[in-house]
Protein backbone atom coordinates (compact mmCIF):
# COMPACT_ATOMS: atom_id res chain seq x y z
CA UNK A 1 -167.93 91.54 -35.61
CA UNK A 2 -171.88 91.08 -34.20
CA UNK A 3 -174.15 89.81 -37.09
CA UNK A 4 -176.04 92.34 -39.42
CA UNK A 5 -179.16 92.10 -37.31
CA UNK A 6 -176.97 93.22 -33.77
CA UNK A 7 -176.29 96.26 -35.56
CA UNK A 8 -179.63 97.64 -36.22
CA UNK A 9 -181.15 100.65 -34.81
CA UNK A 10 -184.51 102.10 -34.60
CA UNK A 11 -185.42 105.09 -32.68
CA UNK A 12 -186.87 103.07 -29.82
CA UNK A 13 -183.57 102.06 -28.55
CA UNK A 14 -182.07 105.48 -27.80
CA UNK A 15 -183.49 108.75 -26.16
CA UNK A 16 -184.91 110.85 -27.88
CA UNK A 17 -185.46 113.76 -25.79
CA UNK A 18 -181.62 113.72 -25.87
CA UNK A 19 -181.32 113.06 -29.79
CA UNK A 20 -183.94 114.86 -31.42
CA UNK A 21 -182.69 114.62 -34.81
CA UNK A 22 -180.57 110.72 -34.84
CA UNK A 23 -184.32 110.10 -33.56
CA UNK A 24 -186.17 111.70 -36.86
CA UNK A 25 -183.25 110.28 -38.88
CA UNK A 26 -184.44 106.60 -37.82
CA UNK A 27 -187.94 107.00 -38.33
CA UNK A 28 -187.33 108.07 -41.64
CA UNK A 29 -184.85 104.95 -42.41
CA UNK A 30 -187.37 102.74 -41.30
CA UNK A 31 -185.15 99.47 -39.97
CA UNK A 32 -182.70 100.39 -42.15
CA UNK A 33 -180.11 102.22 -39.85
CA UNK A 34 -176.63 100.58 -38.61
CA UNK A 35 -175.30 101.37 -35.37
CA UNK A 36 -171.18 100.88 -36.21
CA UNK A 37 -170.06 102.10 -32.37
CA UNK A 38 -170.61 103.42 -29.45
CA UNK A 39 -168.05 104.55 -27.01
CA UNK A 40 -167.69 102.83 -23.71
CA UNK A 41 -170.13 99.84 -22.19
CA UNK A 42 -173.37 102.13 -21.13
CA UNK A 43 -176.58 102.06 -22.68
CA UNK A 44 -177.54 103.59 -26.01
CA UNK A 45 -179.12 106.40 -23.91
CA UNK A 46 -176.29 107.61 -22.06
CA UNK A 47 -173.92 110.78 -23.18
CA UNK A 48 -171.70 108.21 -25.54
CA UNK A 49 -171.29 108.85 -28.93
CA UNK A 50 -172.54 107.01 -31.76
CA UNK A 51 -171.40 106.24 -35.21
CA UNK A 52 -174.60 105.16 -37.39
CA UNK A 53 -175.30 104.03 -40.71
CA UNK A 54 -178.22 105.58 -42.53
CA UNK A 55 -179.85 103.85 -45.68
CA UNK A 56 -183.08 105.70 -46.41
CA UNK A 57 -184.16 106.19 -50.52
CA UNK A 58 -181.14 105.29 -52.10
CA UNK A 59 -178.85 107.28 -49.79
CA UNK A 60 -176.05 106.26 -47.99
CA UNK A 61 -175.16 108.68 -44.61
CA UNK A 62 -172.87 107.88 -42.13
CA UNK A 63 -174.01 109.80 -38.33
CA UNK A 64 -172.12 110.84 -35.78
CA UNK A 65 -174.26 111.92 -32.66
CA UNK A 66 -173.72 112.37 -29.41
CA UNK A 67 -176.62 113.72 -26.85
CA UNK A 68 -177.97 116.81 -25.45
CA UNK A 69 -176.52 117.32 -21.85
CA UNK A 70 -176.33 119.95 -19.35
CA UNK A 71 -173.43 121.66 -21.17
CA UNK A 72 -175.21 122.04 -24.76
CA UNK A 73 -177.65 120.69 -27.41
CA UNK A 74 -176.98 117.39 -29.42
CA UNK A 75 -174.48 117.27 -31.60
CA UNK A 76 -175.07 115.93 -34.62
CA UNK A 77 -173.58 115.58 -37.97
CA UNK A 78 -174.40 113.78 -41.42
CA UNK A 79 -171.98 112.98 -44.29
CA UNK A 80 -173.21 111.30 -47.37
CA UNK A 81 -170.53 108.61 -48.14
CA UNK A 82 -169.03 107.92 -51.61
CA UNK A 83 -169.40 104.58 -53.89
CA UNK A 84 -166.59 103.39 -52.60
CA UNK A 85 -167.24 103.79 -49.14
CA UNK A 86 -170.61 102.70 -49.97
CA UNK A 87 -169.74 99.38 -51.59
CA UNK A 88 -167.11 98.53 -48.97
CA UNK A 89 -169.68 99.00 -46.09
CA UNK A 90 -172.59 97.20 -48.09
CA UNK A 91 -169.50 94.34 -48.32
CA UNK A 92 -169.42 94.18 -44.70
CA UNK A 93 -172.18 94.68 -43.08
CA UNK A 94 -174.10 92.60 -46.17
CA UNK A 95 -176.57 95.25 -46.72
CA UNK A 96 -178.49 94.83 -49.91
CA UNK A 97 -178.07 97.46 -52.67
CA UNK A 98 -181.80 97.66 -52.84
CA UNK A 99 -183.27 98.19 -49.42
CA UNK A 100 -186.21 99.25 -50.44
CA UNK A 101 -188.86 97.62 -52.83
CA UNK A 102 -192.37 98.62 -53.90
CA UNK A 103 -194.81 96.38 -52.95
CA UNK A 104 -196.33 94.39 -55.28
CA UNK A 105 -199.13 93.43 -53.27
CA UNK A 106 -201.38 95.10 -50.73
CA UNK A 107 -200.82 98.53 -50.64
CA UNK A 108 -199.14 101.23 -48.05
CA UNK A 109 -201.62 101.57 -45.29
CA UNK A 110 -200.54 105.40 -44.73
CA UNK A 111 -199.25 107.48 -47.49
CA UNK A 112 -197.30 110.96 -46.98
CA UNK A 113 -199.72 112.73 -49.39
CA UNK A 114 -202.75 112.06 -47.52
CA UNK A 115 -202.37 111.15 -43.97
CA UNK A 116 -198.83 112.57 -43.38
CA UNK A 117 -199.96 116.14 -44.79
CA UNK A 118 -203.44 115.98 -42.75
CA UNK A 119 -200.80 115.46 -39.40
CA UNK A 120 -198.55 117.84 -41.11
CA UNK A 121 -200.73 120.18 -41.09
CA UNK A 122 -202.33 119.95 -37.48
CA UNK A 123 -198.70 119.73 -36.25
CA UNK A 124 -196.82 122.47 -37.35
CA UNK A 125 -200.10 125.12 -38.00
CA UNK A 126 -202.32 123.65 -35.81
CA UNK A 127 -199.48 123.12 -32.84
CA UNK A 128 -201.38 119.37 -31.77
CA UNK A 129 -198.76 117.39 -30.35
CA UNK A 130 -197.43 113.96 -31.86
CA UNK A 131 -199.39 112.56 -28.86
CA UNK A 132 -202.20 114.14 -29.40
CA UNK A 133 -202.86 113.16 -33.02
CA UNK A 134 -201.85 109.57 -32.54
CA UNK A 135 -204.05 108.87 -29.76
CA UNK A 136 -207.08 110.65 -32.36
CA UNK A 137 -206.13 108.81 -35.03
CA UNK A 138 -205.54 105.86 -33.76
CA UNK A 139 -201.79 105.33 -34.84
CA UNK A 140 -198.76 105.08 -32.99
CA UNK A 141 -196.91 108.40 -32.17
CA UNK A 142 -193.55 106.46 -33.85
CA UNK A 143 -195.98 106.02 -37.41
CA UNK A 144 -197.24 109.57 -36.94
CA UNK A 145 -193.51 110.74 -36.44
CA UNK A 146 -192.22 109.41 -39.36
CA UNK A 147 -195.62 110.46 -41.91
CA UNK A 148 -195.00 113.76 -40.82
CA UNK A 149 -190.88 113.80 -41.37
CA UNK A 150 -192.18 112.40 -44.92
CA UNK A 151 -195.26 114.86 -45.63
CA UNK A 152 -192.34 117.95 -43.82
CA UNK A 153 -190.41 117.24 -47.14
CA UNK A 154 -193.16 117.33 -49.18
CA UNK A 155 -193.96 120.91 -47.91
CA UNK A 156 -190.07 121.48 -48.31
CA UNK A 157 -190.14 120.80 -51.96
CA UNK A 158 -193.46 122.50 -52.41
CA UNK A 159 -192.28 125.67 -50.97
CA UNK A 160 -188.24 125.63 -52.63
CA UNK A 161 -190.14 124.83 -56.36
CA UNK A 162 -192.34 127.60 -55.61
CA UNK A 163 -196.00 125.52 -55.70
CA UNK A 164 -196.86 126.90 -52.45
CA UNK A 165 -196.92 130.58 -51.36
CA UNK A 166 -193.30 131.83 -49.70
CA UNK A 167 -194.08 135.53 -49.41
CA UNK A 168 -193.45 137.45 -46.23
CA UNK A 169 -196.90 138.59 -46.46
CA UNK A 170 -198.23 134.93 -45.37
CA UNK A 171 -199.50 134.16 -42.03
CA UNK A 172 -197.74 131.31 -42.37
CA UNK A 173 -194.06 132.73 -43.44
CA UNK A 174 -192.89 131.99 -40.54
CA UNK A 175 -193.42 128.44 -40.20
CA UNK A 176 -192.89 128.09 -44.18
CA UNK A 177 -189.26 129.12 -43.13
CA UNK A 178 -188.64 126.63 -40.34
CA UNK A 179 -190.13 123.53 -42.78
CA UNK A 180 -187.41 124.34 -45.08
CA UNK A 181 -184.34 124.69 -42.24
CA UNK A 182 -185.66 121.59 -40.80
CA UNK A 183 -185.77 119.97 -43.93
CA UNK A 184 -182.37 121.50 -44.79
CA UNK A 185 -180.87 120.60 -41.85
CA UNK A 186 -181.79 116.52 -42.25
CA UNK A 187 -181.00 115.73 -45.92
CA UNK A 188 -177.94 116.58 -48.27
CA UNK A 189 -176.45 117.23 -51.74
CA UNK A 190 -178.92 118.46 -54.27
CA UNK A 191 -181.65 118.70 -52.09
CA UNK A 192 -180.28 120.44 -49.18
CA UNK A 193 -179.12 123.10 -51.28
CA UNK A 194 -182.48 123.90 -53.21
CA UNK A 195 -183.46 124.28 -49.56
CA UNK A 196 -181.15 126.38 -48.64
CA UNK A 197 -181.65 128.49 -51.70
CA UNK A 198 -185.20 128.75 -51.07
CA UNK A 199 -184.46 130.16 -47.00
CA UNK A 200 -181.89 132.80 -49.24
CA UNK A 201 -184.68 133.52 -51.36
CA UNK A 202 -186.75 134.25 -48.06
CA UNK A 203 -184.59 136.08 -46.10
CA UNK A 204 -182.48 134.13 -44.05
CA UNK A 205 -180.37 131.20 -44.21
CA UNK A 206 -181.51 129.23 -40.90
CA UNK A 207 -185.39 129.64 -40.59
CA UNK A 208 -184.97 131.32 -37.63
């Protein structure tokens, strides 16, 4: 089997034009995604699927993906595996239990609560593009990617505990709606279902 770091992933090595969401998934793992196969000999961006590993804040996801093409959107699905499953893969691919750790030293450069809801904001009300606010602020569009997947479930959890405004009469209902799908739609378990709750509580189950 290829050595723990053959199997990493970041969202640099596939396309993400064809997978959107495997793409936002990585950002959000931050290095700490396992590629575990890939049909065939082709490149990462070609139509093969992909079985991936996700390790992002304590949770353990296992992806299947496979691209956008002519004949449909990507298809993409997320299952949150068990402690047994869990311990068995952290056995073999000698993942630590602890991926993360909180620095002790100098602190994050960008935090979620203040630059990712400033690009949060000019993204999804504003409608400035991830290009766009990178090249203003200086940042990389991958950094501004993943502060704004960050500060989007932020405004999730804000909007399902009721903290900010969810009523129909908002100019921003609309939008409100598609933060929580999106945010439904890329998490699990306790969390997915408060969002989904709050999209009930709303009107509609999808955002759409």
């Amino acid at each position: 089997m290829a050595g723990k770091e053959e199997l990493l992933l970041k969202s640099d090595d596939i396309d993400r034009m064809r997978r959107p969401r495997l793409a936002e998934m990585l950002d959000i793992a931050e290095g700490s995604a396992y590629l575990l196969s890939a049909e065939g000999q082709s490149t990462l961006a070609s139509d093969e699927r992909m079985t991936v590993l996700i390790v992002s804040a304590g949770t353990w996801g296992l992806i299947t993906d496979t691209p956008a093409s002519l004949e449909g959107g990507e298809n993409y699905q997320i299952t949150v595996l068990t402690e047994e499953a869990r311990q068995n893969l952290k056995t073999l691919l000698g993942v630590p239990e602890k991926v993360r750790k909180e620095s002790t030293g100098r602190p994050k450069k960008y935090s979620a609560e203040r630059e990712g809801m400033d690009i949060f904001l000019a993204h999804t009300y504003e409608g400035q593009s991830i290009k766009s606010i990178a090249m203003e602020r200086d940042m990389s569009p991958t950094t501004v990617q993943k502060l704004l997947n960050e500060a989007r479930f932020l405004a999730a959890d804000n909007l399902a505990s009721g903290a900010w405004s969810a009523e129909p009469a908002s100019p921003s209902y609309a939008k409100n709606r598609a933060v929580l799908a999106w945010a439904a739609a890329h998490t699990t378990g306790e969390k997915k279902a408060a969002y989904e709750a709050a999209l009930r509580a709303m009107g509609g189950a999808d955002g759409q």
